[in-house]
PDB file of N, CA and C in Angstrom:
ATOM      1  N   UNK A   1     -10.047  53.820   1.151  1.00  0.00           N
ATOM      2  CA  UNK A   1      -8.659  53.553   1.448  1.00  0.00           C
ATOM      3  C   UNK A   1      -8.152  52.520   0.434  1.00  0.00           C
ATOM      4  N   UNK A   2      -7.008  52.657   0.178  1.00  0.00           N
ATOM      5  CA  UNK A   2      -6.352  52.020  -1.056  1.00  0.00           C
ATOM      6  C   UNK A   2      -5.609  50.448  -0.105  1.00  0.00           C
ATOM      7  N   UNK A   3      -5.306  49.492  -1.127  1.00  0.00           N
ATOM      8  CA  UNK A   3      -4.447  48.585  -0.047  1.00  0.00           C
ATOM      9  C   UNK A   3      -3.360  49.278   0.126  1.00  0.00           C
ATOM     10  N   UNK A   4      -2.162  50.090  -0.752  1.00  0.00           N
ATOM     11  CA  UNK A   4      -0.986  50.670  -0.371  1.00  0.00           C
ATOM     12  C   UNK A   4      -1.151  51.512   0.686  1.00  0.00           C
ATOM     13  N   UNK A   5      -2.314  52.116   1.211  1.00  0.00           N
ATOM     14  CA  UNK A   5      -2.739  52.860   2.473  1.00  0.00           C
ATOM     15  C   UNK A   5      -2.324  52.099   3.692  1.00  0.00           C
ATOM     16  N   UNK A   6      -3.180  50.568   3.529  1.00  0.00           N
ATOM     17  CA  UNK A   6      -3.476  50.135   4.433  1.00  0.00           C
ATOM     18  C   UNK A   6      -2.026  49.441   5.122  1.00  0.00           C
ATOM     19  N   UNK A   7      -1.213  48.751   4.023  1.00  0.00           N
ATOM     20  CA  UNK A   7      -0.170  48.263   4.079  1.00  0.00           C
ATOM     21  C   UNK A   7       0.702  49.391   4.874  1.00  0.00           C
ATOM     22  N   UNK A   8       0.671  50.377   4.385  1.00  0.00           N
ATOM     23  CA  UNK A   8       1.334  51.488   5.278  1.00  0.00           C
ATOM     24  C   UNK A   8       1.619  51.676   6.807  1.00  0.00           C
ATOM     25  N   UNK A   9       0.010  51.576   6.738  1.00  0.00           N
ATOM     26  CA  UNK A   9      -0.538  51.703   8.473  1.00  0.00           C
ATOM     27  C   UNK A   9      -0.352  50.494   9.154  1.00  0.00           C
ATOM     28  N   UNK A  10      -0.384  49.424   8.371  1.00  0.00           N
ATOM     29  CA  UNK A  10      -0.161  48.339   9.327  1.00  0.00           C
ATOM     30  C   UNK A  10       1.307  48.048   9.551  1.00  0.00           C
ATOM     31  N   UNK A  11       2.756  48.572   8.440  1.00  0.00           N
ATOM     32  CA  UNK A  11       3.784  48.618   9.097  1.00  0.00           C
ATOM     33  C   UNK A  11       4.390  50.000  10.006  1.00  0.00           C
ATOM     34  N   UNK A  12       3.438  50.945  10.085  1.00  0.00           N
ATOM     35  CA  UNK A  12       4.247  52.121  10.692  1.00  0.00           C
ATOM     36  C   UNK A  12       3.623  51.344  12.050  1.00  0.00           C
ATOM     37  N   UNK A  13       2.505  51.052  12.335  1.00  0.00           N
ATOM     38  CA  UNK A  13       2.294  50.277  14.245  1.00  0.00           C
ATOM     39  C   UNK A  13       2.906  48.775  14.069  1.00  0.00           C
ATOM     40  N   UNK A  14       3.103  48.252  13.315  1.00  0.00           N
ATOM     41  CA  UNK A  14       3.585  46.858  13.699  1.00  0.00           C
ATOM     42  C   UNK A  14       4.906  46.722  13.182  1.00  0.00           C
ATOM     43  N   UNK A  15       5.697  47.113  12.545  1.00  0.00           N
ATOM     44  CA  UNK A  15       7.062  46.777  11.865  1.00  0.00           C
ATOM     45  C   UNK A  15       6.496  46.372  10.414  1.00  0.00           C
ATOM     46  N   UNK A  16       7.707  46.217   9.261  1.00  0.00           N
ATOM     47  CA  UNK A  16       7.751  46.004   7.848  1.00  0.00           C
ATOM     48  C   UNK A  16       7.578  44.740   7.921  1.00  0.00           C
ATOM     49  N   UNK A  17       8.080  44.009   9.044  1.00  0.00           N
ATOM     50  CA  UNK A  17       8.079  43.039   8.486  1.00  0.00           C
ATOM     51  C   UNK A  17       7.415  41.533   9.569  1.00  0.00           C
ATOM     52  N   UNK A  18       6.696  42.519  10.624  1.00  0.00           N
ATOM     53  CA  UNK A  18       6.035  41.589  11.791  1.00  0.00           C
ATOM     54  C   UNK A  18       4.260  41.669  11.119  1.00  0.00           C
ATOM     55  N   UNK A  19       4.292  42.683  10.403  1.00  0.00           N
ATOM     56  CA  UNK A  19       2.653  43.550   9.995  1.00  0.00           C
ATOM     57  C   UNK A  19       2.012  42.343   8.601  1.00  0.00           C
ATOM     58  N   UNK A  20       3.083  41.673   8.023  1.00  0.00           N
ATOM     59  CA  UNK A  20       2.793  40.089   6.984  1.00  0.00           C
ATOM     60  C   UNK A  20       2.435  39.284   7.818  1.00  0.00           C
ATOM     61  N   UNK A  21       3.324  39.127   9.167  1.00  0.00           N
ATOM     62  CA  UNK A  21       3.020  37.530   9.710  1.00  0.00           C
ATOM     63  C   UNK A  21       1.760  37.727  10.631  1.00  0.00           C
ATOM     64  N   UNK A  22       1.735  39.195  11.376  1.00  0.00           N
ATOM     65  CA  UNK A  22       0.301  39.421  11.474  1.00  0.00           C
ATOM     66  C   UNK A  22      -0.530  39.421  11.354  1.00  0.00           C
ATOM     67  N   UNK A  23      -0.642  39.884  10.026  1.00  0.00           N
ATOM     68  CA  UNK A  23      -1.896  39.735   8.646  1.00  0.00           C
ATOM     69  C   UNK A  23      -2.473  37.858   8.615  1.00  0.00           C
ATOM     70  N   UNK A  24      -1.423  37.474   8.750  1.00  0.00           N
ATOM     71  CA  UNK A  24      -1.352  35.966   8.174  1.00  0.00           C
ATOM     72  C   UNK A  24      -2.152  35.331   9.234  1.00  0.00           C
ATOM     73  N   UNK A  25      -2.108  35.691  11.039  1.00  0.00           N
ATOM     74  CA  UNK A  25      -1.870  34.316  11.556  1.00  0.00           C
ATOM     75  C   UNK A  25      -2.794  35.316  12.906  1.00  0.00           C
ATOM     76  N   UNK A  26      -3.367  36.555  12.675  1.00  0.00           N
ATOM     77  CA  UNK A  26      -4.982  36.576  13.630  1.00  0.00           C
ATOM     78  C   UNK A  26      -5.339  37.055  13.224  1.00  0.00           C
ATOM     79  N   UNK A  27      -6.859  35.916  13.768  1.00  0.00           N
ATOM     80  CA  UNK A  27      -7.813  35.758  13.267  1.00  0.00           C
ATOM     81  C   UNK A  27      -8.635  36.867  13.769  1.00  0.00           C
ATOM     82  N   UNK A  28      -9.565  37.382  13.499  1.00  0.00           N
ATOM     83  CA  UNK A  28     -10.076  38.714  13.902  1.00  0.00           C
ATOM     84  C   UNK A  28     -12.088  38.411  14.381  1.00  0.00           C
ATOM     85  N   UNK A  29     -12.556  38.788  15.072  1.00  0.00           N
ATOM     86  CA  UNK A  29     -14.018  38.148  15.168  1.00  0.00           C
ATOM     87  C   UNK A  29     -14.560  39.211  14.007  1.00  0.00           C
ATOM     88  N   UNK A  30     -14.153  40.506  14.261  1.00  0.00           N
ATOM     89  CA  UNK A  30     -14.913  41.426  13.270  1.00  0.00           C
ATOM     90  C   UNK A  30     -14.447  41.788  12.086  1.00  0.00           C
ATOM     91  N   UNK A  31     -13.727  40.277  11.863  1.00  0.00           N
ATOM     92  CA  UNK A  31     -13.676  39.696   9.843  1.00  0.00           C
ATOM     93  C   UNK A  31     -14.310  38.578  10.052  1.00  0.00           C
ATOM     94  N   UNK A  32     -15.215  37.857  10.703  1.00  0.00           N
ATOM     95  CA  UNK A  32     -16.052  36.709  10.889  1.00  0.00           C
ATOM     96  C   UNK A  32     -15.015  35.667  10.939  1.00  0.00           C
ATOM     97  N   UNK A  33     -13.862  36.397  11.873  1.00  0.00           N
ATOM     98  CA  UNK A  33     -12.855  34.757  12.437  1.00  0.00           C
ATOM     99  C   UNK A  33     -11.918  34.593  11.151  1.00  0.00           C
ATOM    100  N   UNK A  34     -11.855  35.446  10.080  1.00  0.00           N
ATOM    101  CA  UNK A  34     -11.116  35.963   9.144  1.00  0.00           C
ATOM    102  C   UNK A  34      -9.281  36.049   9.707  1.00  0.00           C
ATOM    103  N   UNK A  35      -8.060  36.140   8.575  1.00  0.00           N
ATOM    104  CA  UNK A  35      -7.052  36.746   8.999  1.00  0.00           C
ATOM    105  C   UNK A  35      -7.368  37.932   8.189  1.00  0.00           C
ATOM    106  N   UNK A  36      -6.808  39.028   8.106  1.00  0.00           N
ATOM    107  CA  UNK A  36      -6.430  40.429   7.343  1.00  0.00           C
ATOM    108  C   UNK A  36      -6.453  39.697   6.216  1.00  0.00           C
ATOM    109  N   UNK A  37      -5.184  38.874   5.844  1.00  0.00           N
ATOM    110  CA  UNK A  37      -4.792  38.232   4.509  1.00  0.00           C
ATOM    111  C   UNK A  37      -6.120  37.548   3.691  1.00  0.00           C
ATOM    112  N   UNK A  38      -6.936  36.943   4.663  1.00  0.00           N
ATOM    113  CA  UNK A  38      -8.155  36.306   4.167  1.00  0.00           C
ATOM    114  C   UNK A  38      -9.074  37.725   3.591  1.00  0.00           C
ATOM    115  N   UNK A  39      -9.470  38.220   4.514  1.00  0.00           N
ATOM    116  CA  UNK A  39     -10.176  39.591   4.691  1.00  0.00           C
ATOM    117  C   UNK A  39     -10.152  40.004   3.048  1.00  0.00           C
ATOM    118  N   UNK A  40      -8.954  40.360   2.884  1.00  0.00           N
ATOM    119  CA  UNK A  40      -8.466  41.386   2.094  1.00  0.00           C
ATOM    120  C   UNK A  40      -8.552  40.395   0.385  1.00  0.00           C
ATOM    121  N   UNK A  41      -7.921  38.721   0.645  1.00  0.00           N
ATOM    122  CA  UNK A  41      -8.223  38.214  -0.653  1.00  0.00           C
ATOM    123  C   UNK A  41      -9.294  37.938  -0.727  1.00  0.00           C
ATOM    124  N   UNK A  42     -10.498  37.919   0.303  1.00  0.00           N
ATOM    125  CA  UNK A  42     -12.245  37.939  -0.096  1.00  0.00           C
ATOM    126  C   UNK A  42     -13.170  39.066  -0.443  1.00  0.00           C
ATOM    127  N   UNK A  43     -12.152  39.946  -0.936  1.00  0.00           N
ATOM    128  CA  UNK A  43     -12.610  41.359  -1.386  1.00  0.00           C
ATOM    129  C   UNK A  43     -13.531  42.033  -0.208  1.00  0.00           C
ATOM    130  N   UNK A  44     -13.001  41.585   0.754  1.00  0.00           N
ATOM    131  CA  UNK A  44     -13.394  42.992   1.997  1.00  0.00           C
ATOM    132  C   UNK A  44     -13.052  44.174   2.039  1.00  0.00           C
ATOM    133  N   UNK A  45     -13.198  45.408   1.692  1.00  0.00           N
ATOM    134  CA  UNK A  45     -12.748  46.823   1.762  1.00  0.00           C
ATOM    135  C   UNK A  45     -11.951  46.793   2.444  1.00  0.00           C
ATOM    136  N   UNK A  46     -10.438  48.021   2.342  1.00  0.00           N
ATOM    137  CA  UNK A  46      -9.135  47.864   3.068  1.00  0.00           C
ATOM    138  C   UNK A  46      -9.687  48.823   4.437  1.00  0.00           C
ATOM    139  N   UNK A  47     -11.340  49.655   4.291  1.00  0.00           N
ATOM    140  CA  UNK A  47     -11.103  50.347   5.414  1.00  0.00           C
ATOM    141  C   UNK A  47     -11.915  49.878   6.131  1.00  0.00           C
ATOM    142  N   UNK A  48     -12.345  48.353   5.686  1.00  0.00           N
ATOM    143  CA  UNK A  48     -13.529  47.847   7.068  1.00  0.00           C
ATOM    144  C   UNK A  48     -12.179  47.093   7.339  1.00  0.00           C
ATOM    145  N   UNK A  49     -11.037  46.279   6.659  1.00  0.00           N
ATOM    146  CA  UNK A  49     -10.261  45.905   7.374  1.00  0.00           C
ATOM    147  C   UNK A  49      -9.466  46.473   7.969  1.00  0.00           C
ATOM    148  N   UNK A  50      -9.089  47.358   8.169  1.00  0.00           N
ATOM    149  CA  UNK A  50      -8.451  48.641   8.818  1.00  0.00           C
ATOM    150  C   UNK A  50      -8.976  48.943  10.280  1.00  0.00           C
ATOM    151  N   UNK A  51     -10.737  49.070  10.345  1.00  0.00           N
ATOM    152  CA  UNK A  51     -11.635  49.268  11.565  1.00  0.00           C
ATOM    153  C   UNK A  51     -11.440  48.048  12.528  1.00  0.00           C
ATOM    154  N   UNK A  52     -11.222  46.879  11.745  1.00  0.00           N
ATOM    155  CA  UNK A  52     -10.986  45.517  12.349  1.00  0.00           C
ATOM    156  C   UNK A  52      -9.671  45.920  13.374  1.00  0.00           C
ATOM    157  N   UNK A  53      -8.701  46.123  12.210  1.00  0.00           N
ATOM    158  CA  UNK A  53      -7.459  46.028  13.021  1.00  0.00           C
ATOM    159  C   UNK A  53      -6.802  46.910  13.804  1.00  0.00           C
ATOM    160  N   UNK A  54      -7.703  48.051  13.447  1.00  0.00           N
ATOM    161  CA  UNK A  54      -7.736  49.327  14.981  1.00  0.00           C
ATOM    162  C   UNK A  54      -8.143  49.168  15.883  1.00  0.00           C
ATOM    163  N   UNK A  55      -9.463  48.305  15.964  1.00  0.00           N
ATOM    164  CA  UNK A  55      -9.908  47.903  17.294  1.00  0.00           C
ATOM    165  C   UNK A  55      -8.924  47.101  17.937  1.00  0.00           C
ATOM    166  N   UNK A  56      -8.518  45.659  17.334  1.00  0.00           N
ATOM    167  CA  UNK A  56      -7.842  44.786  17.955  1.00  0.00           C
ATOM    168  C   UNK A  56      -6.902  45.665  18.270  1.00  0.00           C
ATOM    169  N   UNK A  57      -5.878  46.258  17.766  1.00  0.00           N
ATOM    170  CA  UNK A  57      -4.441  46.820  18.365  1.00  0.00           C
ATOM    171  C   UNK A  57      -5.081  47.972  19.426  1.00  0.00           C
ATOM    172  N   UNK A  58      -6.207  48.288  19.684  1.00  0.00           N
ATOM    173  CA  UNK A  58      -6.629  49.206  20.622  1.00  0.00           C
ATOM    174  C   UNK A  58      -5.591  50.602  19.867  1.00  0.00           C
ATOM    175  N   UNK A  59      -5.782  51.124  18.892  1.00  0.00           N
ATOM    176  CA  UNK A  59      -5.119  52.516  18.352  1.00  0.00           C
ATOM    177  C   UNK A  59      -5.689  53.216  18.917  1.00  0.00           C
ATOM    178  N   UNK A  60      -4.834  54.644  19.112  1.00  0.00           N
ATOM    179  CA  UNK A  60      -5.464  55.788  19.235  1.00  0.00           C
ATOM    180  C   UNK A  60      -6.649  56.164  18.655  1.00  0.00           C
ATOM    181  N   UNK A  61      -7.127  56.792  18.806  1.00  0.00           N
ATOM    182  CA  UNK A  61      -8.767  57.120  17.819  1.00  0.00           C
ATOM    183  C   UNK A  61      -8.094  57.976  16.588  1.00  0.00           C
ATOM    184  N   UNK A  62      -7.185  58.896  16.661  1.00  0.00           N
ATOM    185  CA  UNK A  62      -6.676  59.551  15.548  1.00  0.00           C
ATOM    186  C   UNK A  62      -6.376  58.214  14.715  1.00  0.00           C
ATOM    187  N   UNK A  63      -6.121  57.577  14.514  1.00  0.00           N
ATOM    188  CA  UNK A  63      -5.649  56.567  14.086  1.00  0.00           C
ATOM    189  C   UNK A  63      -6.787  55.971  12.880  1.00  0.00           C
ATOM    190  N   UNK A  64      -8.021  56.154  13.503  1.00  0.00           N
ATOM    191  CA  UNK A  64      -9.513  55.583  12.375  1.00  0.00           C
ATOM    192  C   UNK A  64      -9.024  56.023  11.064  1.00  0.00           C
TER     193      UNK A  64
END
């Protein structure tokens, strides 16, 4: 998954512009207490951060 993927998916479930302050400000256990924003500038893959943030938002499973 590309980041322009991921960026995608995180504003079509959260809004354009709630899916930044999101990123920014939780912390996730399965990014080791990470934000997305951290995640993503510590060169974590966009689709283990993606698995992170499907769990937390509880997505549909189509959604993986």
């Amino acid at each position: 998954m590309r980041e322009t993927e991921f960026w995608q998916r995180m504003e079509r479930h959260l809004g354009g512009a709630y899916a930044a302050v999101w990123a920014d400000q939780t912390h996730l256990a399965a990014l080791d207490d990470r934000t997305v924003t951290e995640a993503l500038h510590a060169g974590v893959p966009c689709k283990r951060v993606w698995r992170a943030v499907h769990e937390q938002l509880e997505l549909p499973a189509h959604e993986w």
